[in-house]
PDB file of N, CA and C in Angstrom:
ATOM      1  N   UNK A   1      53.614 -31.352 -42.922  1.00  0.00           N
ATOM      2  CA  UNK A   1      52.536 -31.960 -42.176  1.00  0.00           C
ATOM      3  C   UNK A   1      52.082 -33.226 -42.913  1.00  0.00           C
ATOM      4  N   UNK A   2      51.909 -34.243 -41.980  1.00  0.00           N
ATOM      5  CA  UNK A   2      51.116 -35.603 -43.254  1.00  0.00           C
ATOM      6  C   UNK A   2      50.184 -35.735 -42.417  1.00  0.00           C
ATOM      7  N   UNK A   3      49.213 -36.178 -44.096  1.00  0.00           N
ATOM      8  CA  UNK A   3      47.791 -36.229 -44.093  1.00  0.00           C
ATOM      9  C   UNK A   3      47.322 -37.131 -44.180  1.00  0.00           C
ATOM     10  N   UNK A   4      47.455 -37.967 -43.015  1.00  0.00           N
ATOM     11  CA  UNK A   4      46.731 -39.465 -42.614  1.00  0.00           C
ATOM     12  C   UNK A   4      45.736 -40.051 -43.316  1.00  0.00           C
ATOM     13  N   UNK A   5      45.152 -39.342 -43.450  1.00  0.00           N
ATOM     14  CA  UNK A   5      43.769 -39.626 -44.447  1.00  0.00           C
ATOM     15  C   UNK A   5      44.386 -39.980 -45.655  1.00  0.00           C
ATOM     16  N   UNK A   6      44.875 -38.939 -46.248  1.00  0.00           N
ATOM     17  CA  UNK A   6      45.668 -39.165 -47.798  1.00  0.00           C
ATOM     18  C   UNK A   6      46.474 -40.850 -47.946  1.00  0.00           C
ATOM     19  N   UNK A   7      47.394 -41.125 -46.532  1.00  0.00           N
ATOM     20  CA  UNK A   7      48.111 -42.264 -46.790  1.00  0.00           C
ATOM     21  C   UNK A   7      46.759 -43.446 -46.602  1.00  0.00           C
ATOM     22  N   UNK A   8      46.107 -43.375 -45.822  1.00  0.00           N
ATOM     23  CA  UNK A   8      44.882 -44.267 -45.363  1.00  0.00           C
ATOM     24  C   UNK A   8      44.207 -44.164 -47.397  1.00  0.00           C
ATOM     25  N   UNK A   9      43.812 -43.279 -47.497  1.00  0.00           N
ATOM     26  CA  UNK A   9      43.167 -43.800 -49.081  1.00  0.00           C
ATOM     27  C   UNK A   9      44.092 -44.061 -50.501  1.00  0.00           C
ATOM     28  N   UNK A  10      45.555 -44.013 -50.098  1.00  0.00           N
ATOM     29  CA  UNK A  10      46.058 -44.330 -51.072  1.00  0.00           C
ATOM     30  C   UNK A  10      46.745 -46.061 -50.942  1.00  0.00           C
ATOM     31  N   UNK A  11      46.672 -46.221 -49.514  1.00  0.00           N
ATOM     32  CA  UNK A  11      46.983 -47.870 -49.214  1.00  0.00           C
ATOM     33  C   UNK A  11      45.935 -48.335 -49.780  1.00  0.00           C
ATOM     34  N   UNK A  12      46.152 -49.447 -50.534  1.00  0.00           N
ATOM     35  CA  UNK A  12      45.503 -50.546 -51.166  1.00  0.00           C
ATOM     36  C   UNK A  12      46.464 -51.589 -51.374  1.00  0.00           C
ATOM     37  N   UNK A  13      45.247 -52.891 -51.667  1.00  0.00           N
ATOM     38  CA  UNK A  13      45.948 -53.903 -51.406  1.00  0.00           C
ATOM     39  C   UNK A  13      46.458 -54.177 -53.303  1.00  0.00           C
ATOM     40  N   UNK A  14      47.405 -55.275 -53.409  1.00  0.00           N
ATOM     41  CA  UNK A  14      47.830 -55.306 -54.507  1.00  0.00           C
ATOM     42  C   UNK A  14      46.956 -55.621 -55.556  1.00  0.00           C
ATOM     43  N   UNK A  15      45.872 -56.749 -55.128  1.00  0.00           N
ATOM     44  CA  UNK A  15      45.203 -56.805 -55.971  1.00  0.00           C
ATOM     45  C   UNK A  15      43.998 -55.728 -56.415  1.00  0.00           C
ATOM     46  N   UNK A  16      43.404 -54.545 -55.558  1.00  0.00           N
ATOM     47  CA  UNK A  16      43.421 -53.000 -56.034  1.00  0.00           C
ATOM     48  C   UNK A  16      44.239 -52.577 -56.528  1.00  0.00           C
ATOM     49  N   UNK A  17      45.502 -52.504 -56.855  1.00  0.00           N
ATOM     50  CA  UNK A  17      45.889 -51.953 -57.824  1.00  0.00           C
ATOM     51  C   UNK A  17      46.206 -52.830 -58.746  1.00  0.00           C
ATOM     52  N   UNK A  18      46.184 -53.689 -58.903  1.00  0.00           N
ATOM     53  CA  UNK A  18      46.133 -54.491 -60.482  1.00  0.00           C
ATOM     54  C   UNK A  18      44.878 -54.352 -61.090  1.00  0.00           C
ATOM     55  N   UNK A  19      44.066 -53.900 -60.243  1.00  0.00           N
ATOM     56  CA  UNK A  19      42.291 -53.651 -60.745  1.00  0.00           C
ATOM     57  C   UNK A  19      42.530 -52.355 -61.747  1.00  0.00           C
ATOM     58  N   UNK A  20      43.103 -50.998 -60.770  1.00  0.00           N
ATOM     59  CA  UNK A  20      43.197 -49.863 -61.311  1.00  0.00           C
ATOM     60  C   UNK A  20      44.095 -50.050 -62.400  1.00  0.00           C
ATOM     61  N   UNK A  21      45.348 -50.607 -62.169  1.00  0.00           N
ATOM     62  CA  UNK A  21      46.134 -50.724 -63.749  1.00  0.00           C
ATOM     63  C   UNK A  21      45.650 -51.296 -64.862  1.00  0.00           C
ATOM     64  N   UNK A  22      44.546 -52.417 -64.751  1.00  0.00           N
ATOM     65  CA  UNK A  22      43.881 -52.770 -65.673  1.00  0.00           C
ATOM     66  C   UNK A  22      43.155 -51.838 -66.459  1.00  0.00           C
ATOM     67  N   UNK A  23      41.973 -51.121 -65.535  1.00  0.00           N
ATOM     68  CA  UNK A  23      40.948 -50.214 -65.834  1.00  0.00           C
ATOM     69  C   UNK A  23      42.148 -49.212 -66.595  1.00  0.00           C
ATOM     70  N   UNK A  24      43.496 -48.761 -66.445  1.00  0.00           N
ATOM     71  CA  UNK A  24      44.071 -47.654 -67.056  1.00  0.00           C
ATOM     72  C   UNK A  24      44.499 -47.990 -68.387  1.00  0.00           C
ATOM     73  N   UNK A  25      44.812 -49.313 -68.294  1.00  0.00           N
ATOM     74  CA  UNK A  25      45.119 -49.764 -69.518  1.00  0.00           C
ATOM     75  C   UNK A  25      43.979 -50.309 -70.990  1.00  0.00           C
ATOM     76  N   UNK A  26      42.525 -50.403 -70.621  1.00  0.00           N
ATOM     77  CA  UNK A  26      42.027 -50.999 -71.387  1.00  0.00           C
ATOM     78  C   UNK A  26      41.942 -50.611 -72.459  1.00  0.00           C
ATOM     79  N   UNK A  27      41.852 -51.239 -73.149  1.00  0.00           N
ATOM     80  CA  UNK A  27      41.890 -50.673 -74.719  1.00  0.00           C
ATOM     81  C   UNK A  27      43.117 -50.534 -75.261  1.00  0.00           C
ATOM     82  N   UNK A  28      44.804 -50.677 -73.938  1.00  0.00           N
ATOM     83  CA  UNK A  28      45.731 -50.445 -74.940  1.00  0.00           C
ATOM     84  C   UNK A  28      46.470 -52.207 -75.601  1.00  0.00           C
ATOM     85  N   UNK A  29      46.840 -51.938 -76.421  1.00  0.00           N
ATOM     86  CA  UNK A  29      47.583 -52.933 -77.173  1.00  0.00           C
ATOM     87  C   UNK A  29      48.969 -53.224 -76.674  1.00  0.00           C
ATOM     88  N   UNK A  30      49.107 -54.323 -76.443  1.00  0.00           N
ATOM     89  CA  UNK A  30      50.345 -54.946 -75.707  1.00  0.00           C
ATOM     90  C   UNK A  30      51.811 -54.148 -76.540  1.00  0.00           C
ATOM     91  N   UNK A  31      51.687 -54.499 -77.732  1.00  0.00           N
ATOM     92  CA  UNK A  31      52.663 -53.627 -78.683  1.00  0.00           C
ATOM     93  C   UNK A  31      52.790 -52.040 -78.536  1.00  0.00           C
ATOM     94  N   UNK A  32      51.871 -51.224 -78.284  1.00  0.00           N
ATOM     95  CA  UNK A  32      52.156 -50.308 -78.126  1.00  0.00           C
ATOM     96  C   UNK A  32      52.616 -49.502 -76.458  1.00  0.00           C
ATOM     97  N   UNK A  33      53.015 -50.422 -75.900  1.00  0.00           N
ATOM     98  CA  UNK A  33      53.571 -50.205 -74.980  1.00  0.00           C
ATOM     99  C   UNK A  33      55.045 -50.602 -74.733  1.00  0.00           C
ATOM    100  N   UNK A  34      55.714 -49.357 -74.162  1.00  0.00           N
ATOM    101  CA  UNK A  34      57.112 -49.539 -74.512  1.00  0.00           C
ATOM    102  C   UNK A  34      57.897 -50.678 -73.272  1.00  0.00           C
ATOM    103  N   UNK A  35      57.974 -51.187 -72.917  1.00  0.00           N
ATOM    104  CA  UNK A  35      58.827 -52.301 -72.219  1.00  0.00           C
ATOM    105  C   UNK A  35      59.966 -52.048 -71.631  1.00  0.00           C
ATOM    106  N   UNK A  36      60.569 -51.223 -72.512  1.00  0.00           N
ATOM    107  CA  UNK A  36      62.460 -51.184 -72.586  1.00  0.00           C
ATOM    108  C   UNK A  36      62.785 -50.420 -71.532  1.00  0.00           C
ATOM    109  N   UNK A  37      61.791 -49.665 -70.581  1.00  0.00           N
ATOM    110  CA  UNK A  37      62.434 -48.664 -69.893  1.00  0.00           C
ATOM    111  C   UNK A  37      63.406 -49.634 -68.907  1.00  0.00           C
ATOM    112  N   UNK A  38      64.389 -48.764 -68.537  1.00  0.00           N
ATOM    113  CA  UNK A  38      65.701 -48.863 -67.785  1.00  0.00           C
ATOM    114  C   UNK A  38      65.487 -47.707 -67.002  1.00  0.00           C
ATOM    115  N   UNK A  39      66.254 -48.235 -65.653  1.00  0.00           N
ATOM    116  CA  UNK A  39      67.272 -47.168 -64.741  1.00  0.00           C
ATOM    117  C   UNK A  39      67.971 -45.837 -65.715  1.00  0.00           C
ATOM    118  N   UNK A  40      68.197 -44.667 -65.184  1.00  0.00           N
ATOM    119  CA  UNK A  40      69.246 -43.987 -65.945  1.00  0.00           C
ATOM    120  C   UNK A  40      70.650 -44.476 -64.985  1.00  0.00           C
ATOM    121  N   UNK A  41      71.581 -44.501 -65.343  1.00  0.00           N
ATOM    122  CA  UNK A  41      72.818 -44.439 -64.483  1.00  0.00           C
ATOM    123  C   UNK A  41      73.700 -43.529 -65.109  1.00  0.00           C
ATOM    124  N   UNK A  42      74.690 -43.102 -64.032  1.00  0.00           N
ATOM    125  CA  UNK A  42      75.759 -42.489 -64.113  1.00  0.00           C
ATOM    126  C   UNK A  42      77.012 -43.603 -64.949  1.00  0.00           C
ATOM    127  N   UNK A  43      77.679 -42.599 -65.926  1.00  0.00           N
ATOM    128  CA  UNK A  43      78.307 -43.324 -66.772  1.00  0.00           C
ATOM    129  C   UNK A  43      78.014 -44.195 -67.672  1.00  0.00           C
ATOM    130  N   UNK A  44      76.986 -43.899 -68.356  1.00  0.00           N
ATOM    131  CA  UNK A  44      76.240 -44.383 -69.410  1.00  0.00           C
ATOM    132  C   UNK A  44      75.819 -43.867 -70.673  1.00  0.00           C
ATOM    133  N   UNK A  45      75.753 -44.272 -71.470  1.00  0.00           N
ATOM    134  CA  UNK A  45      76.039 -43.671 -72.944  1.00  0.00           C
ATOM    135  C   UNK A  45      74.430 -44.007 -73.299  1.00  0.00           C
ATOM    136  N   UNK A  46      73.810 -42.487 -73.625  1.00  0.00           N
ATOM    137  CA  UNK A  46      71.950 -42.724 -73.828  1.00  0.00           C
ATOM    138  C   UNK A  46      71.546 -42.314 -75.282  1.00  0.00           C
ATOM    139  N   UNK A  47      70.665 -42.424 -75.817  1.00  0.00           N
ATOM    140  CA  UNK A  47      70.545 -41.672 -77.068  1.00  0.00           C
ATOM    141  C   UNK A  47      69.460 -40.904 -76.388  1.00  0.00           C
ATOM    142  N   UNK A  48      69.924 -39.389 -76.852  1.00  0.00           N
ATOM    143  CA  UNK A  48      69.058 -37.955 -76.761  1.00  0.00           C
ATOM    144  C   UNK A  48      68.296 -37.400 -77.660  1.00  0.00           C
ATOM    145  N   UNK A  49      67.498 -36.424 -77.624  1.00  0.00           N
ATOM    146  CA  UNK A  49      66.872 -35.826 -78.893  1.00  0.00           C
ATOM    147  C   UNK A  49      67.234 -34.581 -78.036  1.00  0.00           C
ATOM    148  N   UNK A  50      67.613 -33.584 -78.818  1.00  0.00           N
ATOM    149  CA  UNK A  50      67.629 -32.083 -78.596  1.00  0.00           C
ATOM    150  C   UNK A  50      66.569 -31.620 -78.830  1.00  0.00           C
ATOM    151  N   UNK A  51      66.203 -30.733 -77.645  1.00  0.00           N
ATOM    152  CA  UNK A  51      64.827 -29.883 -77.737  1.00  0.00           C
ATOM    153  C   UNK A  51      64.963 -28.399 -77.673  1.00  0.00           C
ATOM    154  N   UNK A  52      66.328 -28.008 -77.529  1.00  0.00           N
ATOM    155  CA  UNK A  52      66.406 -26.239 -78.219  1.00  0.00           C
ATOM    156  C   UNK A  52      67.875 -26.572 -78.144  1.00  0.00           C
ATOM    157  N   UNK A  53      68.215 -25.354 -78.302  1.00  0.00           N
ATOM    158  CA  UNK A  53      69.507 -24.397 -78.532  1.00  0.00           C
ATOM    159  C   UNK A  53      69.388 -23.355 -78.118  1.00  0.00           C
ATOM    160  N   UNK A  54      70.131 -22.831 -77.282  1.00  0.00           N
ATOM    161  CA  UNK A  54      70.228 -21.206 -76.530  1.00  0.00           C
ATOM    162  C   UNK A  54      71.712 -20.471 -76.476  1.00  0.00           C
ATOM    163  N   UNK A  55      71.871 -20.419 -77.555  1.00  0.00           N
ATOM    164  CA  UNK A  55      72.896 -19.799 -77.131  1.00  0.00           C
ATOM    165  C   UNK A  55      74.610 -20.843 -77.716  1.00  0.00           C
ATOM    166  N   UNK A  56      74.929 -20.995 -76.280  1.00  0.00           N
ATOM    167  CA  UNK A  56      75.462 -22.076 -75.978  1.00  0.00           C
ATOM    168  C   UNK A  56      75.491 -23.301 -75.033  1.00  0.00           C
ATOM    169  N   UNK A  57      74.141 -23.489 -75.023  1.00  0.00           N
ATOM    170  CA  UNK A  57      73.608 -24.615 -74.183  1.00  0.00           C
ATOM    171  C   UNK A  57      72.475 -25.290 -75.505  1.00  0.00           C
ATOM    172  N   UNK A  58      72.614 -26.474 -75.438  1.00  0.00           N
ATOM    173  CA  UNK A  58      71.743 -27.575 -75.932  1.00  0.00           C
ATOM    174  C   UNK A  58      71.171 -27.815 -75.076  1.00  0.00           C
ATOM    175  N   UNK A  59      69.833 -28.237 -74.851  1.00  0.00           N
ATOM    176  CA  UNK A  59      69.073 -28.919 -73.889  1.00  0.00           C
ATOM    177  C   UNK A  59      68.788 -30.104 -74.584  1.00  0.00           C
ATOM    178  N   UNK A  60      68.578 -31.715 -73.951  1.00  0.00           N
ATOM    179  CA  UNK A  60      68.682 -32.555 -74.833  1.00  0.00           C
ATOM    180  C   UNK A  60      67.321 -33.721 -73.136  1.00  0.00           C
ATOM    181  N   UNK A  61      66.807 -34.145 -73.964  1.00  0.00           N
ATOM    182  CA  UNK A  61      65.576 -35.067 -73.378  1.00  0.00           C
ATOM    183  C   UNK A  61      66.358 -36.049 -73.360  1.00  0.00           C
ATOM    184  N   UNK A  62      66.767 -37.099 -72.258  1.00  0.00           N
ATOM    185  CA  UNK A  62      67.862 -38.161 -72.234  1.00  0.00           C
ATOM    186  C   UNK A  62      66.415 -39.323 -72.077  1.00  0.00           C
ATOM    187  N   UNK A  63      65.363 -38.468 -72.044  1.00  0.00           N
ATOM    188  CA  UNK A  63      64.233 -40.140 -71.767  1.00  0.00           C
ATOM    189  C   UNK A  63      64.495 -39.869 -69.820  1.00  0.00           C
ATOM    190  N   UNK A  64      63.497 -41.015 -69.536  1.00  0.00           N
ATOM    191  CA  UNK A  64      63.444 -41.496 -68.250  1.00  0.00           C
ATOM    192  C   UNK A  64      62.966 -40.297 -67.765  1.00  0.00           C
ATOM    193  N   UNK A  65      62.558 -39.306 -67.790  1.00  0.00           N
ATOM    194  CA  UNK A  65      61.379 -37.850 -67.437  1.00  0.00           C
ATOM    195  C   UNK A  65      62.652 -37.505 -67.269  1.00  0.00           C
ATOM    196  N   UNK A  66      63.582 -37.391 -68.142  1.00  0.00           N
ATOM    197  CA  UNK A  66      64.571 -36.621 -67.322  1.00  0.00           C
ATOM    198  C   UNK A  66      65.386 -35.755 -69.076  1.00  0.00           C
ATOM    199  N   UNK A  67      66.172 -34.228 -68.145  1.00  0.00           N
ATOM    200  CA  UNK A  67      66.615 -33.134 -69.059  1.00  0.00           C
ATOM    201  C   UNK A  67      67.573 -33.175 -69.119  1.00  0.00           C
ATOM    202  N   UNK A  68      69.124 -32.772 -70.121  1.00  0.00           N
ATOM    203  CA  UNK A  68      70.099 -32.758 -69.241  1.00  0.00           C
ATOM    204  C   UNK A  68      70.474 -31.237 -70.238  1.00  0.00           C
ATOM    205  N   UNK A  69      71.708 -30.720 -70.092  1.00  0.00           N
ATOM    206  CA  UNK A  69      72.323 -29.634 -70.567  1.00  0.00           C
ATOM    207  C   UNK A  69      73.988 -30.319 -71.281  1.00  0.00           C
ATOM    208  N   UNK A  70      73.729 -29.912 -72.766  1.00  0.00           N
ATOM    209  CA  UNK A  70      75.356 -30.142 -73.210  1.00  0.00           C
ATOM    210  C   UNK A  70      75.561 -29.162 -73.611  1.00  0.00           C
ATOM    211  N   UNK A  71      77.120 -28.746 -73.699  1.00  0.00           N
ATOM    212  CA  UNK A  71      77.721 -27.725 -73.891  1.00  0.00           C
ATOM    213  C   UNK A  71      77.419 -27.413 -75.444  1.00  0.00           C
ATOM    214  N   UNK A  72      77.336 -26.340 -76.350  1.00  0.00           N
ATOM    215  CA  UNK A  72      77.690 -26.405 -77.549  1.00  0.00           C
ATOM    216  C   UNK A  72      79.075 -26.847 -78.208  1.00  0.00           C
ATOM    217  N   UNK A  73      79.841 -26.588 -77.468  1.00  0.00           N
ATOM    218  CA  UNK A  73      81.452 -26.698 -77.454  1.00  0.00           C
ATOM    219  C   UNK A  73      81.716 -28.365 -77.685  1.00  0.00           C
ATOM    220  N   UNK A  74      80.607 -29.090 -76.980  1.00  0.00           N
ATOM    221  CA  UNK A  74      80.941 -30.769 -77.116  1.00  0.00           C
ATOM    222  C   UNK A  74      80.949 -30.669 -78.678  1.00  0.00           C
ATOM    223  N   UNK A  75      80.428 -30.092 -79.984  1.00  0.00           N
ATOM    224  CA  UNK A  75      80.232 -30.422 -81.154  1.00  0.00           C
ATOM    225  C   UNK A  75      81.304 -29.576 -81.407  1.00  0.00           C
ATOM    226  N   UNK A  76      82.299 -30.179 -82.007  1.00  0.00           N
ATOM    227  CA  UNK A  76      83.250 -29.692 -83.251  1.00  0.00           C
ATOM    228  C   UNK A  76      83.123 -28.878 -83.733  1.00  0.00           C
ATOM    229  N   UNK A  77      84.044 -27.624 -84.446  1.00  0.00           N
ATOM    230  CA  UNK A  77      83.626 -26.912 -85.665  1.00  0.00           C
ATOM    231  C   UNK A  77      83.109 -26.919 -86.870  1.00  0.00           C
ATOM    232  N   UNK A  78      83.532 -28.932 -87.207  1.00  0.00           N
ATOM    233  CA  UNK A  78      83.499 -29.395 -88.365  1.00  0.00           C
ATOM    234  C   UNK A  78      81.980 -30.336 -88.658  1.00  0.00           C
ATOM    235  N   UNK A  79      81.408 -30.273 -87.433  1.00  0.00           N
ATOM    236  CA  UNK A  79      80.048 -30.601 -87.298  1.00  0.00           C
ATOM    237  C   UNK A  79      79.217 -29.247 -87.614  1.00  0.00           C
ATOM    238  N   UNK A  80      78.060 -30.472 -87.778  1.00  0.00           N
ATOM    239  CA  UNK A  80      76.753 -29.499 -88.355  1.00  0.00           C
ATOM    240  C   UNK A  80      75.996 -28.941 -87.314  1.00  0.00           C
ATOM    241  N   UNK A  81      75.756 -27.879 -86.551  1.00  0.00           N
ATOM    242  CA  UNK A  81      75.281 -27.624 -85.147  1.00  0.00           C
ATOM    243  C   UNK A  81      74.089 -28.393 -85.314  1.00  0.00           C
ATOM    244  N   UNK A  82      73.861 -28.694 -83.598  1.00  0.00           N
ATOM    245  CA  UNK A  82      72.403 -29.440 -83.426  1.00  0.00           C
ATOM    246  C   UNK A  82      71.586 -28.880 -83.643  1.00  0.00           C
ATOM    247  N   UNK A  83      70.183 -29.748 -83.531  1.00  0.00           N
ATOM    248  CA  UNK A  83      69.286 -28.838 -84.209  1.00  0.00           C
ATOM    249  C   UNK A  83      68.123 -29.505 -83.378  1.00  0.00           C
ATOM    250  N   UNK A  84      67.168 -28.883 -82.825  1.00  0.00           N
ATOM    251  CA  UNK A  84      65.832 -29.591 -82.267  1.00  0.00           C
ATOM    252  C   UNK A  84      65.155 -30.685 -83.340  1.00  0.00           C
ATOM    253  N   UNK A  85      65.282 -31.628 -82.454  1.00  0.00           N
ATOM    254  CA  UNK A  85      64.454 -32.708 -82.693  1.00  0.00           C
ATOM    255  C   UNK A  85      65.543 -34.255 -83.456  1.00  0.00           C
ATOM    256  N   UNK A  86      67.179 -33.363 -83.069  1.00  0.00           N
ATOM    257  CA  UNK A  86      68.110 -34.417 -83.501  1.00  0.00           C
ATOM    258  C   UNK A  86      68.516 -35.331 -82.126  1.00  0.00           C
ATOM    259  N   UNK A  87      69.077 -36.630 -83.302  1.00  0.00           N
ATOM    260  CA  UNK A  87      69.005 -37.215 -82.169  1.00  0.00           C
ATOM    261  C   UNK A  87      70.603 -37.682 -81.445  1.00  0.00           C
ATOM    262  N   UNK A  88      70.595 -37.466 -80.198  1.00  0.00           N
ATOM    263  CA  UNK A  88      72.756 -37.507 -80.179  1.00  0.00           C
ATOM    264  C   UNK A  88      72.854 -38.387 -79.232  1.00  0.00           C
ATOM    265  N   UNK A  89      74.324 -38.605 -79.333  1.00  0.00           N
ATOM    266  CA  UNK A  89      74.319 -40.185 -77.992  1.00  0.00           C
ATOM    267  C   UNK A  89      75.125 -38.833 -76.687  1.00  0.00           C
ATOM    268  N   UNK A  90      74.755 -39.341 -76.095  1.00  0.00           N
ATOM    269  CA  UNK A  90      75.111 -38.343 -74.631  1.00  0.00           C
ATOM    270  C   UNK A  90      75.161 -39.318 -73.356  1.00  0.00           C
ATOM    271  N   UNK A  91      76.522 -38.640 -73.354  1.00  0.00           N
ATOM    272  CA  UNK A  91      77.442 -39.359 -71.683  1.00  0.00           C
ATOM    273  C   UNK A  91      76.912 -38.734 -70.614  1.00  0.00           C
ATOM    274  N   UNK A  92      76.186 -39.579 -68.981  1.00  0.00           N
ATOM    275  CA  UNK A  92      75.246 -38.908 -68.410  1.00  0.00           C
ATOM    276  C   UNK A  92      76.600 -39.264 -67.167  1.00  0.00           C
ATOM    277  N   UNK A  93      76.410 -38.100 -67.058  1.00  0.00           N
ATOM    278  CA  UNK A  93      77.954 -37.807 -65.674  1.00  0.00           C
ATOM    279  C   UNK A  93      77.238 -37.259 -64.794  1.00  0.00           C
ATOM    280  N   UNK A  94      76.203 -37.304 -64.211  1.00  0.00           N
ATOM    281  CA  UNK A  94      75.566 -37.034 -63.143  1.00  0.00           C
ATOM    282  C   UNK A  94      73.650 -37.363 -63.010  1.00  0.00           C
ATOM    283  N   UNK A  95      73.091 -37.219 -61.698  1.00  0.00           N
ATOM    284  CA  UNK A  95      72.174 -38.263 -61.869  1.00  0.00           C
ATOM    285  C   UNK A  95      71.205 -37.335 -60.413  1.00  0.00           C
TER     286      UNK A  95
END
């Protein structure tokens, strides 16, 4: 069902929302805001941080609000298993 009302108070004109982005931002420092964000794409090489281990699944934070799952098996025998809070380069084959 849509809620007319809802789209009616969330239209604003641009310069309302450069008002509200201001008001969200005050106080922050140009530097501490990150810039760099990118698109994720398919076939792209990201740097990850691992946020558990289960088993044999890594779960790894690729950035961009986004999760992905690597195998344990991607790491060698001769590697040091991952470990939360490391950081790995990871091939994103789906999106």
């Amino acid at each position: 069902m849509v809620n007319r009302n809802l789209i009616r108070e969330l239209d604003q004109s641009t310069e309302e929302w450069q008002q509200e982005l201001a008001a969200a931002m005050a106080g922050a420092r140009e530097e501490d805001i990150d810039w760099s964000a990118q698109e994720i794409a398919v076939n792209q090489i990201v740097d990850g941080r691992v946020l558990r281990v289960e088993g044999d699944v890594v779960l790894v934070d690729v950035g961009y609000k986004s999760e992905g799952i690597v195998f344990r098996n991607e790491w060698s025998d001769d590697e040091p298993p991952p470990e939360p809070g490391q950081v790995v380069k990871v091939f994103i084959e789906d999106v």
